[in-house]
Protein backbone atom coordinates (compact mmCIF):
# COMPACT_ATOMS: atom_id res chain seq x y z
CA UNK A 1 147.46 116.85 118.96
CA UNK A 2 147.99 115.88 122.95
CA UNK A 3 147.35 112.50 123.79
CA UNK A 4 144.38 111.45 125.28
CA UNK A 5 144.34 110.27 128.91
CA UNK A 6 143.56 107.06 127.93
CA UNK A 7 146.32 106.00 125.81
CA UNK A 8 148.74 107.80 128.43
CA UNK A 9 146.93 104.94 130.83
CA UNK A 10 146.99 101.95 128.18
CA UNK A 11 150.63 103.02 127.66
CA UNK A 12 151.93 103.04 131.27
CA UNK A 13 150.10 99.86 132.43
CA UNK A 14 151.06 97.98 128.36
CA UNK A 15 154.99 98.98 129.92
CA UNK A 16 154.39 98.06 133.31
CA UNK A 17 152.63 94.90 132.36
CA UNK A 18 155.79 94.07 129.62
CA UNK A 19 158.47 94.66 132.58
CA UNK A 20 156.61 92.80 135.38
CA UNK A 21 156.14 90.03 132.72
CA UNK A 22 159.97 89.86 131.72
CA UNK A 23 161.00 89.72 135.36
CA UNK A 24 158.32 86.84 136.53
CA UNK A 25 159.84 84.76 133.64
CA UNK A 26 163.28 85.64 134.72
CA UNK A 27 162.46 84.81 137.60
CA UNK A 28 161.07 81.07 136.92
CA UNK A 29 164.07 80.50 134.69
CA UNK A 30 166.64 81.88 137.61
CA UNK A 31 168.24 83.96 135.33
CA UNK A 32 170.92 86.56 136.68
CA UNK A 33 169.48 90.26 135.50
CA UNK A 34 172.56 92.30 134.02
CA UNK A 35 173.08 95.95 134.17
CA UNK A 36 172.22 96.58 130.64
CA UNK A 37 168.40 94.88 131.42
CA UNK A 38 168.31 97.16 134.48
CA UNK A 39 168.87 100.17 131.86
CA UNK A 40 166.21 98.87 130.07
CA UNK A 41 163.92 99.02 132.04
CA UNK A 42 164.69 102.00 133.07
CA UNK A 43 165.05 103.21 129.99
CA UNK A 44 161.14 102.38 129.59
CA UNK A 45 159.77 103.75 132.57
CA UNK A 46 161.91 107.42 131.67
CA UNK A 47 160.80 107.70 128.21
CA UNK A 48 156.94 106.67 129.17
CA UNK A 49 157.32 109.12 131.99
CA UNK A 50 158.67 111.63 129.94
CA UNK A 51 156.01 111.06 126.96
CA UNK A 52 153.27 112.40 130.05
CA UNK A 53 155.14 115.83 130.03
CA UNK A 54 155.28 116.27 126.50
CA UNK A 55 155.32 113.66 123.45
CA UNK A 56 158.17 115.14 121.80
CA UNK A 57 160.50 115.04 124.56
CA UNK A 58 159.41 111.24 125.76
CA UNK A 59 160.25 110.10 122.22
CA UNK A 60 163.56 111.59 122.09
CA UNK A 61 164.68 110.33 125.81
CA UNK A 62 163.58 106.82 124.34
CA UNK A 63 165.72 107.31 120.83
CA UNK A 64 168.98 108.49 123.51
CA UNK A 65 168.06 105.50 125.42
CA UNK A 66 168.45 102.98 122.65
CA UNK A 67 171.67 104.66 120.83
CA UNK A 68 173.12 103.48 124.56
CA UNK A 69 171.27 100.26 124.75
CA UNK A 70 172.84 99.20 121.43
CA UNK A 71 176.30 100.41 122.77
CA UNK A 72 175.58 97.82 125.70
CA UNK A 73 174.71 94.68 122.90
CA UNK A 74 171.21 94.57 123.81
CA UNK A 75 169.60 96.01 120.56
CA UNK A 76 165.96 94.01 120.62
CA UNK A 77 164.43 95.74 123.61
CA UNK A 78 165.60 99.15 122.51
CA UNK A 79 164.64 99.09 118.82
CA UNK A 80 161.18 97.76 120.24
CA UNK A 81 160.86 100.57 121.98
CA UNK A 82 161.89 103.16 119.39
CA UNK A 83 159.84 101.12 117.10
CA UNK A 84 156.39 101.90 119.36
CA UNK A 85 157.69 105.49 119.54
CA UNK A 86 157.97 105.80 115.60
CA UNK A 87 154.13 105.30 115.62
CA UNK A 88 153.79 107.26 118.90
CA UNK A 89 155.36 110.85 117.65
CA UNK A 90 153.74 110.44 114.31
CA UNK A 91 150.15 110.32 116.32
CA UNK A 92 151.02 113.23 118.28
CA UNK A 93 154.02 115.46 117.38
CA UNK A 94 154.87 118.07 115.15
CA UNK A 95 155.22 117.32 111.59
CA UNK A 96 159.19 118.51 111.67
CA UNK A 97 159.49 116.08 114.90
CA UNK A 98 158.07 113.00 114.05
CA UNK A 99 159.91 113.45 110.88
CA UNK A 100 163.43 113.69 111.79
CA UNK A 101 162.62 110.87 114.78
CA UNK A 102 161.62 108.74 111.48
CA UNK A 103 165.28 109.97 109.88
CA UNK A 104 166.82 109.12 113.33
CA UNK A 105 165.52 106.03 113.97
CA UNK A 106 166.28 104.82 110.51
CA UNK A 107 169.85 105.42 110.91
CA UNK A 108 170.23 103.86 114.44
CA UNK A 109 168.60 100.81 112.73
CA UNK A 110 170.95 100.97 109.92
CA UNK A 111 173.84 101.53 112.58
CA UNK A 112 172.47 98.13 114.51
CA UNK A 113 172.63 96.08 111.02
CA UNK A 114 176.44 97.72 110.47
CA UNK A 115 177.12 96.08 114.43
CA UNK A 116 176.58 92.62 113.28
CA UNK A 117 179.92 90.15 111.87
CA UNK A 118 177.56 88.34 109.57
CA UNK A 119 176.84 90.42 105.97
CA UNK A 120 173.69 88.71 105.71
CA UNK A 121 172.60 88.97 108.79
CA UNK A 122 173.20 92.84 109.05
CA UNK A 123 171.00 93.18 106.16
CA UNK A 124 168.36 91.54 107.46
CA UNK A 125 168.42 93.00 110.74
CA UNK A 126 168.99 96.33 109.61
CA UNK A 127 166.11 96.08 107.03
CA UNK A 128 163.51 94.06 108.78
CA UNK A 129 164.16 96.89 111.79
CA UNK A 130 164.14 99.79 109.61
CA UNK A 131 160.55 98.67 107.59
CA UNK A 132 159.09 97.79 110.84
CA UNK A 133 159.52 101.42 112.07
CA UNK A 134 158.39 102.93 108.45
CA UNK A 135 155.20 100.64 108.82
CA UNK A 136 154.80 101.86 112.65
CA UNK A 137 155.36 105.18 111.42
CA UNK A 138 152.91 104.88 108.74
CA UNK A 139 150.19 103.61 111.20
CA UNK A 140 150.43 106.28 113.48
CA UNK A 141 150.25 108.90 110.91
CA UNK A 142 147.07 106.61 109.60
CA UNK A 143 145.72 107.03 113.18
CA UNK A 144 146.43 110.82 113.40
CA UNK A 145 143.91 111.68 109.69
CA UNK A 146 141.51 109.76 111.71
CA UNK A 147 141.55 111.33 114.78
CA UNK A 148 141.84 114.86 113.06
CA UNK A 149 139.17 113.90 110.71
CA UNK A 150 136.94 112.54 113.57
CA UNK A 151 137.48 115.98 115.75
CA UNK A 152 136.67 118.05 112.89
CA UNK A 153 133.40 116.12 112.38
CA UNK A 154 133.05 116.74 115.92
CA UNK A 155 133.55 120.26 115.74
CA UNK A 156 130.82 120.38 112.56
CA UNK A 157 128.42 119.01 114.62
CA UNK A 158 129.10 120.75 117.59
CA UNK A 159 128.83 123.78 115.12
CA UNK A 160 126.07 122.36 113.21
CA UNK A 161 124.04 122.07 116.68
CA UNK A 162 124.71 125.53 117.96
CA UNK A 163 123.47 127.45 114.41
CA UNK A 164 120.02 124.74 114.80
CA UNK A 165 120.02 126.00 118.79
CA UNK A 166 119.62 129.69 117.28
CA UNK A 167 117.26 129.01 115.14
CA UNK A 168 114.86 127.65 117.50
CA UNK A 169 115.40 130.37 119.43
CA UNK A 170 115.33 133.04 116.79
CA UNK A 171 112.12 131.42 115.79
CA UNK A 172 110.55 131.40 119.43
CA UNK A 173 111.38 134.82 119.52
CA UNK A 174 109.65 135.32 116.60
CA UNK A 175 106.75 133.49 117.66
CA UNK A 176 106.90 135.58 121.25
CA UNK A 177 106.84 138.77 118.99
CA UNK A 178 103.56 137.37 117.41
CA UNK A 179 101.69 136.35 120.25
CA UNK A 180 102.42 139.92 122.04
CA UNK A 181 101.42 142.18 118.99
CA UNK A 182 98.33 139.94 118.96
CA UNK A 183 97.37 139.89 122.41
CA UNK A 184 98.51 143.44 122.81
CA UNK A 185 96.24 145.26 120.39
CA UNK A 186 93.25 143.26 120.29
CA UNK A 187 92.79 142.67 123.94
CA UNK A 188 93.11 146.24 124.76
CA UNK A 189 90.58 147.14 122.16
CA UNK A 190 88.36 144.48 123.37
CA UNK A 191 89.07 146.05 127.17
CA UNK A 192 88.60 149.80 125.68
CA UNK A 193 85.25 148.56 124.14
CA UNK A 194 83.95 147.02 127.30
CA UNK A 195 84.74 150.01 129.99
CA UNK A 196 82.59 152.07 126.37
CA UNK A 197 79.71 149.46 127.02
CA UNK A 198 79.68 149.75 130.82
CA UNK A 199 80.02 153.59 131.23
CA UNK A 200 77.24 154.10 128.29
CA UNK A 201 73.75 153.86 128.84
CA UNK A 202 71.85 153.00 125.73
CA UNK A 203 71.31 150.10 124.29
CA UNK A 204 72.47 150.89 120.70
CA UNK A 205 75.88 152.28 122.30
CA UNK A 206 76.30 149.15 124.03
CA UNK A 207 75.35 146.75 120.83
CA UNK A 208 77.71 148.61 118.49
CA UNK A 209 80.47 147.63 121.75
CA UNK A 210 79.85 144.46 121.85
CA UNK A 211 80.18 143.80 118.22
CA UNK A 212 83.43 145.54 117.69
CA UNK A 213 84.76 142.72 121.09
CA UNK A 214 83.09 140.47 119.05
CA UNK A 215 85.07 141.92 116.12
CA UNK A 216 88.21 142.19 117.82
CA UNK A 217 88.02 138.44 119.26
CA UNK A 218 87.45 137.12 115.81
CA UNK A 219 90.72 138.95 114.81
CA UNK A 220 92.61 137.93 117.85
CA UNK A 221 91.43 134.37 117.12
CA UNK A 222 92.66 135.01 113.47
CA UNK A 223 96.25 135.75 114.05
CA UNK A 224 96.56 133.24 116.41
CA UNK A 225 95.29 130.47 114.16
CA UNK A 226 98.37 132.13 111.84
CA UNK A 227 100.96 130.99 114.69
CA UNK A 228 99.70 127.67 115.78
CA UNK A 229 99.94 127.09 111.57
CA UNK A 230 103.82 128.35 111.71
CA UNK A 231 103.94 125.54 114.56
CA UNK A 232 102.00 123.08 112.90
CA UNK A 233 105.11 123.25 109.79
CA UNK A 234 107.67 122.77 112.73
CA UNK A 235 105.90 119.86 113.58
CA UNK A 236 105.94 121.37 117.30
CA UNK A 237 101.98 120.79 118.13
CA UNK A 238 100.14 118.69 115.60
CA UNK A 239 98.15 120.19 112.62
CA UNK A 240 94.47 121.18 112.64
CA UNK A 241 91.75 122.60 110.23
CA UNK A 242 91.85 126.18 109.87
CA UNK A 243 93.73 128.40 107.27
CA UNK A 244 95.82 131.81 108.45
CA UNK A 245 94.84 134.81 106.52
CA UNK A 246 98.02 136.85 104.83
CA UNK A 247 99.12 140.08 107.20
CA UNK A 248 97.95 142.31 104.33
CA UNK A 249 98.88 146.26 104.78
CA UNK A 250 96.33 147.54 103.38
CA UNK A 251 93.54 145.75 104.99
CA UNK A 252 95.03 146.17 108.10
CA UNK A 253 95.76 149.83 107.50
CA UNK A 254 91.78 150.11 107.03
CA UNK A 255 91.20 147.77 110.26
CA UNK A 256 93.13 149.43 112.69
CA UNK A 257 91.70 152.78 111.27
CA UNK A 258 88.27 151.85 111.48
CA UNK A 259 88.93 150.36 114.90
CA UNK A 260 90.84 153.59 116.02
CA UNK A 261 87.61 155.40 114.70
CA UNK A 262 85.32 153.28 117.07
CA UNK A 263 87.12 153.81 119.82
CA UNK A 264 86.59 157.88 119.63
CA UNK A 265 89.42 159.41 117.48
CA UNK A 266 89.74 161.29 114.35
CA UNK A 267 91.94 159.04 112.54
CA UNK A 268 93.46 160.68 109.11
CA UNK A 269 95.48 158.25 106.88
CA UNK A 270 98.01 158.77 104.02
CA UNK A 271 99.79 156.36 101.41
CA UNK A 272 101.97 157.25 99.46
CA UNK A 273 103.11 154.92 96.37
CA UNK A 274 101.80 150.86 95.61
CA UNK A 275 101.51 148.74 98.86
CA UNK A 276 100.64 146.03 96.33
CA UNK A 277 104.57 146.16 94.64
CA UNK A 278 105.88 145.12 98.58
CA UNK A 279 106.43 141.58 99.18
CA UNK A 280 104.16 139.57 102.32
CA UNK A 281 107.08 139.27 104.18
CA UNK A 282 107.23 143.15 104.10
CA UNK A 283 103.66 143.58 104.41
CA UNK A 284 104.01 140.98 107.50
CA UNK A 285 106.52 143.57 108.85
CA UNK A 286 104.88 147.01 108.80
CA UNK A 287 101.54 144.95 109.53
CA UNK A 288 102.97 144.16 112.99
CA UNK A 289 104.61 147.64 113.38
CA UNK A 290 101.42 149.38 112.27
CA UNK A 291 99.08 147.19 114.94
CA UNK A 292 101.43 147.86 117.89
CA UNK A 293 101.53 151.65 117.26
CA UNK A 294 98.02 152.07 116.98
CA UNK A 295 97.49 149.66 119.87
CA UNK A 296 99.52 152.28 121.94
CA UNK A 297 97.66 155.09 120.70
CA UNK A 298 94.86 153.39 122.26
CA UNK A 299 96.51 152.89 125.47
CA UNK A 300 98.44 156.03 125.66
CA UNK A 301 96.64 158.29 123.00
CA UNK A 302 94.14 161.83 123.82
CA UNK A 303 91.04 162.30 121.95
CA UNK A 304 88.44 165.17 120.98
CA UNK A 305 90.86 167.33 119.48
CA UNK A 306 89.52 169.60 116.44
CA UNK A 307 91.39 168.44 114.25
CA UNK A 308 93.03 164.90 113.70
CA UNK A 309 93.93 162.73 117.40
CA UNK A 310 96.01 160.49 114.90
CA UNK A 311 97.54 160.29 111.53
CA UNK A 312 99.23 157.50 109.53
CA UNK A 313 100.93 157.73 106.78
CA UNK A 314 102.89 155.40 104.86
CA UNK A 315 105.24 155.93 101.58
CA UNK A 316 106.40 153.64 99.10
CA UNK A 317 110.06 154.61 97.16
CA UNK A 318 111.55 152.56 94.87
CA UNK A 319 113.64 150.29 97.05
CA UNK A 320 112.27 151.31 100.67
CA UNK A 321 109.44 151.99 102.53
CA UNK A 322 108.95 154.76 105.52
CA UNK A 323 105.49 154.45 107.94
CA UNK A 324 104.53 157.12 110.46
CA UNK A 325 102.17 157.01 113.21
CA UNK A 326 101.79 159.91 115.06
CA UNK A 327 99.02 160.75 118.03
CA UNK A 328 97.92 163.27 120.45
CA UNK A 329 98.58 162.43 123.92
CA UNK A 330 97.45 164.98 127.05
CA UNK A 331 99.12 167.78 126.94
CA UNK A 332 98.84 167.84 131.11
CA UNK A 333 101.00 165.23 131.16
CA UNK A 334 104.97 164.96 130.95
CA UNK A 335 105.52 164.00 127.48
CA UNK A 336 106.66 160.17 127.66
CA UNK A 337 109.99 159.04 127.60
CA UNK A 338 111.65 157.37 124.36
CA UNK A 339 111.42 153.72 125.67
CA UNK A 340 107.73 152.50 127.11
CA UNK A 341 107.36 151.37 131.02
CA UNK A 342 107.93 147.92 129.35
CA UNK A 343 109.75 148.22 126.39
CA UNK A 344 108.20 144.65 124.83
CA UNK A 345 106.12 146.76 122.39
CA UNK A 346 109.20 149.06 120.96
CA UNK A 347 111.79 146.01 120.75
CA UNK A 348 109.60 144.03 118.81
CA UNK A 349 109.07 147.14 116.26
CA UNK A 350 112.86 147.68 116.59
CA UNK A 351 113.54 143.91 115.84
CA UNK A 352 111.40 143.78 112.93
CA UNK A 353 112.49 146.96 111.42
CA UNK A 354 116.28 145.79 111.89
CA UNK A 355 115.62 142.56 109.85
CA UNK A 356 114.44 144.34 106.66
CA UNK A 357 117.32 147.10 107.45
CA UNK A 358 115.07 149.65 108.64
CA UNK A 359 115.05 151.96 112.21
CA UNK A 360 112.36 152.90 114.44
CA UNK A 361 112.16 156.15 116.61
CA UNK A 362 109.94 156.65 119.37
CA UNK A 363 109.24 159.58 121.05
CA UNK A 364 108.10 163.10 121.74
CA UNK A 365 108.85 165.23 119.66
CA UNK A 366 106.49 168.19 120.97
CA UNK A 367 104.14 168.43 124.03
CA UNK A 368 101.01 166.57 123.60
CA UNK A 369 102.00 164.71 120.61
CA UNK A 370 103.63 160.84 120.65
CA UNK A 371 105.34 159.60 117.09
CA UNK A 372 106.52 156.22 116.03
CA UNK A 373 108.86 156.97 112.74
CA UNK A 374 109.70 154.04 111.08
CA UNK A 375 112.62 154.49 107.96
CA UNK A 376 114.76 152.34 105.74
CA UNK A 377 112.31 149.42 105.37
CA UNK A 378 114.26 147.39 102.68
CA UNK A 379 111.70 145.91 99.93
CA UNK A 380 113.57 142.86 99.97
CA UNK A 381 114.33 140.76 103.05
CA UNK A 382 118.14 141.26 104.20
CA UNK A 383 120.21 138.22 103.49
């Protein structure tokens, strides 16, 4: 532990201070100053000076320093100082340091009793010395759990603050993830729908468009209801009437089919296994998945064909799940790259797939033809 630059301050100006002090009253009382008071001083100002470098060795100069002040019969001032030390190395130095100073300072004390002629005396001295470094000893080491204790608290917090910090923003990613696949496929069926009711010319054509915007807006208006409810239990924005339905696959699967359908293309579909066994928060998943691939094959996706312009499929095992969406684009055009212009639709697939353990692969595989395989959806939310 390094001292703080505070106590290196108090320290400094408390020895400063004590020196100044000592020679204004010598100085009222005209008394001579010795050599050995000199050393003292000095003495002081080398072990405080040294204790800025490094603890250890400022603590050491200042046990030297009184072994030769009690050599020179001016033992108070030096034990005092090796006394403040004994508390001072057990705050900051190694445990094997501030150990043997204890052992050393508890024989120079002994050694100062042995100086004195009087048996009684000696005793005293040497045991009223020695406990008075044991107690400083004992406070510093006090003061040291405390500190310690306090910086790991510190550090919990600290720690504590960063994992709530990425949760917020796990969760406003989350949230940013919701409000795209939302916006994304409903708004561009609702903008498909109305370039269908301007370019048509009768009135029925144009009535079965504007109910499927209508349709579409209701939906859009749906899911987002779902979010500002996800806020609402955040306490972010304040809570309001209105209950989120459940992303269920199956309805959705026969949503985005039927909307698909509207829109001009021959839409097979395939599942494979019970969608009911699958959890909602798997459901929520594929849901999501399932809306922005078919919101691409709106965008992105040729119709007409013969046969089928799209085909989804999805298969249930017994501990994963595996959905394919797979479209007819123009086979005049350069069969897309793996990764869309903007890449917001495939990392939120990619992101949601990860979090249940599963992959997602975009791409051509074949001219005129656009797939979105997703594998390896665990039924049970990785922990």
């Amino acid at each position: 532990m390094t001292p703080s630059r505070r106590v290196l301050n108090v320290l400094t100006l408390t020895t400063i201070g004590a020196i100044l002090a000592d020679l204004s009253l010598a100085l009222i009382l005209n008394l001579d100053f010795s050599a050995t008071l000199l050393a003292v001083y000095l003495m002081w100002i080398l072990s405080v000076s040294l204790f800025w470098l490094h603890p250890g060795m400022g603590a050491m100069a200042a046990l030297i320093g009184a072994l030769i002040g009690t050599q020179m019969s001016f033992q108070i001032g030096t034990l005092l100082l090796v006394i403040l030390f004994c508390g001072l190395t057990a705050m900051y130095c190694a445990q094997w340091l501030r150990r043997l100073y204890l052992v050393l300072a508890l024989i120079l004390a002994m050694n100062v009793g042995m100086i004195q002629e009087d048996p009684v005396l000696a005793a005293g001295f040497g045991i009223s010395a020695g406990g008075t470094m044991v107690t400083s000893y004992l406070i510093g080491r006090a003061t040291r759990r405390q500190l310690a204790t306090r910086l790991e608290a510190r550090a919990e917090l600290e720690q504590l603050r960063s994992a709530h910090q990425d949760a917020l923003d796990a969760e406003r990613r989350s949230i940013a993830r919701d409000l795209h696949d939302i916006l994304a496929h409903d708004l561009t069926v609702i903008s498909m729908q109305t370039q269908v009711a301007a370019a048509t010319g009768t009135a029925e054509s144009r009535a079965a468009a504007l109910t499927q915007i209508s349709t579409s807006a209701s939906a859009a208006l749906h899911d987002l209801r779902r979010v500002l409810q996800v806020l609402q239990r955040e306490n972010i924005i304040e809570a309001g009437p209105g209950d989120a339905p459940e992303l269920d696959l199956e309805s959705g699967l026969q949503r985005f089919t039927e909307r698909l359908e509207d829109l001009g293309f021959k839409v097979d579909t395939a599942v494979h296994g019970d969608l009911s066994s699958l959890s909602q928060s798997v459901e929520a998943c594929l849901y999501r998945i399932l809306q922005e691939s078919t919101t691409n094959v709106v965008k992105h996706g040729a119709k007409g064909h013969a046969t089928s312009d799209c085909t989804i499929e999805i298969e249930v095992k017994t501990d994963t799940v595996n959905m394919a969406v797979t479209n007819r684009t123009d086979d005049t055009q350069t069969p897309a790259v793996k990764h869309p212009s903007s890449g917001t639709g495939l990392i939120s697939m990619e992101d949601r797939a990860a979090t249940f353990g599963g992959t997602v692969d975009a791409g051509a595989p074949a001219a005129g033809i656009w797939s979105v395989q997703v594998t390896g959806i665990q039924m049970r939310l990785l922990r």
